[in-house]
C-alpha atoms as a PDB file:
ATOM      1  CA  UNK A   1     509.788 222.528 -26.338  1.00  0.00           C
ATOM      2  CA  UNK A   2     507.315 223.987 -28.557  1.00  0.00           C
ATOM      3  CA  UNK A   3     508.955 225.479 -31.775  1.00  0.00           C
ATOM      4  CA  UNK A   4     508.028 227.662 -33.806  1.00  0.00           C
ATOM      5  CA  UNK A   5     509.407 229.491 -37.077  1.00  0.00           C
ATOM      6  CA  UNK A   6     509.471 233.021 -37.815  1.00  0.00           C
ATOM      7  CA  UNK A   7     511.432 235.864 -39.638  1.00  0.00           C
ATOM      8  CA  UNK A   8     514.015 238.284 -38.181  1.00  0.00           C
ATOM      9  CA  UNK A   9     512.582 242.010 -38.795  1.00  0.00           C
ATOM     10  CA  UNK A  10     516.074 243.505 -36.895  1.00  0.00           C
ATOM     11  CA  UNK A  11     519.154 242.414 -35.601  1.00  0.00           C
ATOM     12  CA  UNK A  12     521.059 244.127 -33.098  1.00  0.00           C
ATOM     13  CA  UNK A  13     524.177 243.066 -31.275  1.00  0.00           C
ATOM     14  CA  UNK A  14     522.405 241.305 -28.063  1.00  0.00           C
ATOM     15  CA  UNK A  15     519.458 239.675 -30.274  1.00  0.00           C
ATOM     16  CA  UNK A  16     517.156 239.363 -32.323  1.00  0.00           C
ATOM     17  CA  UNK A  17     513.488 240.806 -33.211  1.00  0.00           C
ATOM     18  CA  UNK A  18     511.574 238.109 -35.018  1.00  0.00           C
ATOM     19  CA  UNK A  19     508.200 238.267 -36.361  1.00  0.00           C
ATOM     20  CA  UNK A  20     506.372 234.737 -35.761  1.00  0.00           C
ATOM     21  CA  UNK A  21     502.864 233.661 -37.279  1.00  0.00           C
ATOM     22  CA  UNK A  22     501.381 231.690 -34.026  1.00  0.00           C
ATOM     23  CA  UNK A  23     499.356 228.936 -35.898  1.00  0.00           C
ATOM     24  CA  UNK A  24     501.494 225.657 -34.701  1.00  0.00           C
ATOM     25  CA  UNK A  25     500.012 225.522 -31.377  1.00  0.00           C
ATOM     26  CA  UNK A  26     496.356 225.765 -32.541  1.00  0.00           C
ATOM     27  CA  UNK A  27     497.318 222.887 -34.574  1.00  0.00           C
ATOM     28  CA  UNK A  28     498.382 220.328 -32.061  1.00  0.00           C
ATOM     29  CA  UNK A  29     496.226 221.956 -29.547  1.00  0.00           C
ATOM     30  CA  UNK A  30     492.930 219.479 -28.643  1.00  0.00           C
ATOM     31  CA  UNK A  31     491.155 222.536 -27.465  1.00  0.00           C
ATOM     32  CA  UNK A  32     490.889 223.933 -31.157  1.00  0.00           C
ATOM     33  CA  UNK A  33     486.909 223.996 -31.240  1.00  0.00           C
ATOM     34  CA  UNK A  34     486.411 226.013 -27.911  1.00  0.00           C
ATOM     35  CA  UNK A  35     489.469 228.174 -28.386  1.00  0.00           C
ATOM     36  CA  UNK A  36     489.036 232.007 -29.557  1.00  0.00           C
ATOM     37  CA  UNK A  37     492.418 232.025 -30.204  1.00  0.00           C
ATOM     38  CA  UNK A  38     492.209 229.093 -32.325  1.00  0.00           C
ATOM     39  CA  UNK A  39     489.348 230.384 -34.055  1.00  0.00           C
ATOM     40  CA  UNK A  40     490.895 234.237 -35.220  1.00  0.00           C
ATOM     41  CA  UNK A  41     493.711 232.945 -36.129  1.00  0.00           C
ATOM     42  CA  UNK A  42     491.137 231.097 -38.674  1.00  0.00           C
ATOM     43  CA  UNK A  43     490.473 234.615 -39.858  1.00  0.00           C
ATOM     44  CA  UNK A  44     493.392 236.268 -40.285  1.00  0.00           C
ATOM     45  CA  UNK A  45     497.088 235.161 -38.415  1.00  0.00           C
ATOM     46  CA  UNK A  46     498.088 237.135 -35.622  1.00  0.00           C
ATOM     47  CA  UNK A  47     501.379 238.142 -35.867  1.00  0.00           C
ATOM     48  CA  UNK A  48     503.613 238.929 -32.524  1.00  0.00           C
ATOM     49  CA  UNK A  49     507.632 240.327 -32.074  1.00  0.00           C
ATOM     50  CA  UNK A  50     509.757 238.599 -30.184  1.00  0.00           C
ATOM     51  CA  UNK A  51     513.077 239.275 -28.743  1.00  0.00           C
ATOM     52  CA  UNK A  52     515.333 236.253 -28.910  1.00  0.00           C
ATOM     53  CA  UNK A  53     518.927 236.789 -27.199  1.00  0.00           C
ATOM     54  CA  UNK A  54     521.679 235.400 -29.701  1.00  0.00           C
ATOM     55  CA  UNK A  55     523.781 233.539 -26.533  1.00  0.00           C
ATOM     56  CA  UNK A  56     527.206 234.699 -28.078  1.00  0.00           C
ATOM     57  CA  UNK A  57     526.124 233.410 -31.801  1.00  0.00           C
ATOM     58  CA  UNK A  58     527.711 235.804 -34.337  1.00  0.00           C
ATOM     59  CA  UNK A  59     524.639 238.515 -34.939  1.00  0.00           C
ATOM     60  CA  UNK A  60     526.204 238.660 -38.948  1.00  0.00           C
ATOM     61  CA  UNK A  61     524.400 234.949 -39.409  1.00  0.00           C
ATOM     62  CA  UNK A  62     521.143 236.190 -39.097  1.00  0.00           C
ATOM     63  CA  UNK A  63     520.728 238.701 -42.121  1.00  0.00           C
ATOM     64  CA  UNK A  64     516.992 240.532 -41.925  1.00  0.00           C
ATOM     65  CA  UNK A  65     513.852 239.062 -43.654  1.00  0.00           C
ATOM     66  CA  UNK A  66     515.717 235.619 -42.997  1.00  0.00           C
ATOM     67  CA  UNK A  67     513.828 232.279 -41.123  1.00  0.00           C
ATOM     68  CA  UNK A  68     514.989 231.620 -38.127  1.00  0.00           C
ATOM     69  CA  UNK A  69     513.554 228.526 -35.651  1.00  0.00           C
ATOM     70  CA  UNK A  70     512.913 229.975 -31.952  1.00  0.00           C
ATOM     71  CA  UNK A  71     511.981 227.657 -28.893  1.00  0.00           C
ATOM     72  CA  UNK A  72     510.274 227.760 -25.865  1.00  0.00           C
ATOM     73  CA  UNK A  73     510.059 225.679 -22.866  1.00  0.00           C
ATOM     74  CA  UNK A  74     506.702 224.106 -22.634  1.00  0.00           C
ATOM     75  CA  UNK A  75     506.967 224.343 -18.332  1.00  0.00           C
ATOM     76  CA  UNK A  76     507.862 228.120 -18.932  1.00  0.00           C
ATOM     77  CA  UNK A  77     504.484 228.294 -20.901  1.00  0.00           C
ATOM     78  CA  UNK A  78     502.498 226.069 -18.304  1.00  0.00           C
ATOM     79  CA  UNK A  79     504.195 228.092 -15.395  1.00  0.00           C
ATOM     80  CA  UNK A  80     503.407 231.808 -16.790  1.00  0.00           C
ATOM     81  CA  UNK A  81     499.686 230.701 -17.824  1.00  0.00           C
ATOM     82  CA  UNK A  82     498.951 229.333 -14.128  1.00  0.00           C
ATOM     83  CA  UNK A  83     500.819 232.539 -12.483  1.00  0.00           C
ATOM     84  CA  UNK A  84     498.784 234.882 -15.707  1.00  0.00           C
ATOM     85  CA  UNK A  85     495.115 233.471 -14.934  1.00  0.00           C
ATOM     86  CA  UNK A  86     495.642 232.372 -11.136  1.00  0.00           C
ATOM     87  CA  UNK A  87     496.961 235.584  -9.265  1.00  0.00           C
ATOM     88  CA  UNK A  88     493.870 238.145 -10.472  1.00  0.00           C
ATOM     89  CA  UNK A  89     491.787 235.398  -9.691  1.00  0.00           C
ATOM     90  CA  UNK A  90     493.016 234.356  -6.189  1.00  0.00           C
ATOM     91  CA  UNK A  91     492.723 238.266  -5.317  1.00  0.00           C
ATOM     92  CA  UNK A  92     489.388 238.260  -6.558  1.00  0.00           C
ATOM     93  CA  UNK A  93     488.582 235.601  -4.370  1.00  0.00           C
ATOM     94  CA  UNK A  94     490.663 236.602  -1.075  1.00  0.00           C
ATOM     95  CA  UNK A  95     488.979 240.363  -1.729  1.00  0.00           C
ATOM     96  CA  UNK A  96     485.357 238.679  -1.495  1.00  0.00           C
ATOM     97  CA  UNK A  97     486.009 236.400   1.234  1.00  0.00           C
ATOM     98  CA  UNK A  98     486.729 239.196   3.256  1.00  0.00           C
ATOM     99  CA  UNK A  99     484.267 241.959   2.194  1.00  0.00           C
ATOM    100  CA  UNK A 100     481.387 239.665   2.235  1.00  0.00           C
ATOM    101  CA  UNK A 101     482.601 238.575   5.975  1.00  0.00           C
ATOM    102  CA  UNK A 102     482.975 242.143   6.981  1.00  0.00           C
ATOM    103  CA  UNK A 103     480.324 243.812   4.900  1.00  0.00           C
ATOM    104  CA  UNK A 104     476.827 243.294   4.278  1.00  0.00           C
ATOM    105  CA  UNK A 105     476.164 245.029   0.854  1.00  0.00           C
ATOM    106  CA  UNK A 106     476.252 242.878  -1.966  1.00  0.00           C
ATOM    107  CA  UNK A 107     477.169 245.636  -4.040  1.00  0.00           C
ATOM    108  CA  UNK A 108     479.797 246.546  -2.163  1.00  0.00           C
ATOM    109  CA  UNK A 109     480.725 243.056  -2.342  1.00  0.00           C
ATOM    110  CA  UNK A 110     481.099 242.961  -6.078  1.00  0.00           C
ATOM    111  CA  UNK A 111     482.748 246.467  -6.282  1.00  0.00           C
ATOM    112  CA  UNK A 112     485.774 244.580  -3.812  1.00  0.00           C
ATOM    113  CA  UNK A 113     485.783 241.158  -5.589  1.00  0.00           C
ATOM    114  CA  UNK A 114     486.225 243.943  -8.731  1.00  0.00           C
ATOM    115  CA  UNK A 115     489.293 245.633  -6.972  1.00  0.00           C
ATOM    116  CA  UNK A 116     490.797 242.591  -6.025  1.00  0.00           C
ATOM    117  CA  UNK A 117     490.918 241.285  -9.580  1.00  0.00           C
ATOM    118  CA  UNK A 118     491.717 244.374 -10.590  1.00  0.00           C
ATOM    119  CA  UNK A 119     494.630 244.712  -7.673  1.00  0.00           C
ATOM    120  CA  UNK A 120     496.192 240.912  -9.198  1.00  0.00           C
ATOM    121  CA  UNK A 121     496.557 241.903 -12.444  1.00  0.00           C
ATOM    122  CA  UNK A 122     498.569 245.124 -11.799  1.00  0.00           C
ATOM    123  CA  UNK A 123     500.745 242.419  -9.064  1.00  0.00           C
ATOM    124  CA  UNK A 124     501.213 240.206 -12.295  1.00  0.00           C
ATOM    125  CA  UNK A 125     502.191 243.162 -14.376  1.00  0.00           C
ATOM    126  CA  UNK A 126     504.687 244.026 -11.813  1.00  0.00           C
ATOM    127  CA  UNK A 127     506.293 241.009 -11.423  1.00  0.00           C
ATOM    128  CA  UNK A 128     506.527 240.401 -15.313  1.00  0.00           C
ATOM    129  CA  UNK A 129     507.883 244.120 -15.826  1.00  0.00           C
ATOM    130  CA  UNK A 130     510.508 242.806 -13.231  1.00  0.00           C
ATOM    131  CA  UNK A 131     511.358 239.300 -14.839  1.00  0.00           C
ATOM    132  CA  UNK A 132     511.363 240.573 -18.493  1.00  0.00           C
ATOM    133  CA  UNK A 133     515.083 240.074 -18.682  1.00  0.00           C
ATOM    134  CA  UNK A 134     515.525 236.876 -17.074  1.00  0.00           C
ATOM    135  CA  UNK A 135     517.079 234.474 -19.583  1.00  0.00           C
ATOM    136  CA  UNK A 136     515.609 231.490 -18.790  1.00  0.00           C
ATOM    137  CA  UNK A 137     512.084 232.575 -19.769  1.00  0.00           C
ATOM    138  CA  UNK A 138     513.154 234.042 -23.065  1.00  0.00           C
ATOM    139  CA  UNK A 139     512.497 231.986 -26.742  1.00  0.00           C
ATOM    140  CA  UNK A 140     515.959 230.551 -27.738  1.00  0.00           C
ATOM    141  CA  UNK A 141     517.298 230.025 -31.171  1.00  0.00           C
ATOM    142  CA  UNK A 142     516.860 226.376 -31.820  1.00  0.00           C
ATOM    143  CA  UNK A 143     519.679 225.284 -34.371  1.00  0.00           C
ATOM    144  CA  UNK A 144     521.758 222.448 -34.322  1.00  0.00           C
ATOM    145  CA  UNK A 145     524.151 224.421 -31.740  1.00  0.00           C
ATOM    146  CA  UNK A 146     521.322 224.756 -29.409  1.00  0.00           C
ATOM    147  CA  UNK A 147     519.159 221.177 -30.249  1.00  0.00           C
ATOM    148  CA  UNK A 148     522.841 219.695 -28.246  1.00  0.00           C
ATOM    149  CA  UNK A 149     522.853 222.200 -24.914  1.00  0.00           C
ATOM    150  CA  UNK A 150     518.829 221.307 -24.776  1.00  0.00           C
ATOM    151  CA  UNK A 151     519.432 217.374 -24.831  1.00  0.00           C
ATOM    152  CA  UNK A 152     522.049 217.887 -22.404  1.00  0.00           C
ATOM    153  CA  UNK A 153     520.191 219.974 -20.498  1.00  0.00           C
ATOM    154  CA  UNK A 154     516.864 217.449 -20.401  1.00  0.00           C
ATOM    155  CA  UNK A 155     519.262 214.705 -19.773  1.00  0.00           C
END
């Protein structure tokens, strides 16, 4: 699970909206000297808002502008990434497969391998519009409540 620590901007009766500096991961990443990522956050951090569901945890124990420790699954982040950079990609490929069999025009070519990228990104937008909810892709609270359902879990 790769943790992560961050502050709680609102609270509402479902979950939480935390603000989280991402600089952990650059840290125990290996890639950090041909990362872009890992270089701006160099610069400047890059903040990002989360929603973290509370899981029936009382909402009145997370006050705002308080630290909070949020989780997520590494496989969750290894799945998403592959699904992210792979779809556009694959439709990029399938969409120049097939124009340059059909077609001659390499221009016309390029224009399809362009709509095909173009045509897996809106597929992966789709599907993440449609999966937004789903609870076990969300960042979890990680507390000494939760730290027991994950070992079970893993176990």
């Amino acid at each position: 699970m790769i943790l992560e620590t961050g502050r709680v901007l609102a609270v509402e009766p479902q979950g939480l909206w935390v603000e989280t500096i991402q600089r952990s991961a650059c840290g125990s990443c290996q890639a950090q000297k041909a990362c872009g990522h890992s270089a701006l956050a160099k610069w400047g951090a890059s903040a990002s808002c989360l929603w973290v569901l509370l899981d029936g945890r009382d909402a009145d124990e997370y006050p705002v502008g308080s630290e909070v420790k949020i989780g997520v699954l590494e496989d969750v982040i290894a799945k998403s990434a592959m699904f992210v950079y792979m779809v556009p990609l694959i439709g990029m490929i399938i969409a120049t497969v097939i124009a340059h069999h059909y077609l001659s025009s390499d221009g016309v070519t390029a224009l399809c391998a362009l709509c095909g990228l173009l045509v897996g990104a809106a597929f992966v937008r789709a599907v993440s519009y449609f999966i937004r909810f789903d609870s076990r892709l969300q960042p979890v609270l990680v507390d000494e409540r939760s730290t027991v359902q994950l070992i079970e879990i893993c176990e």
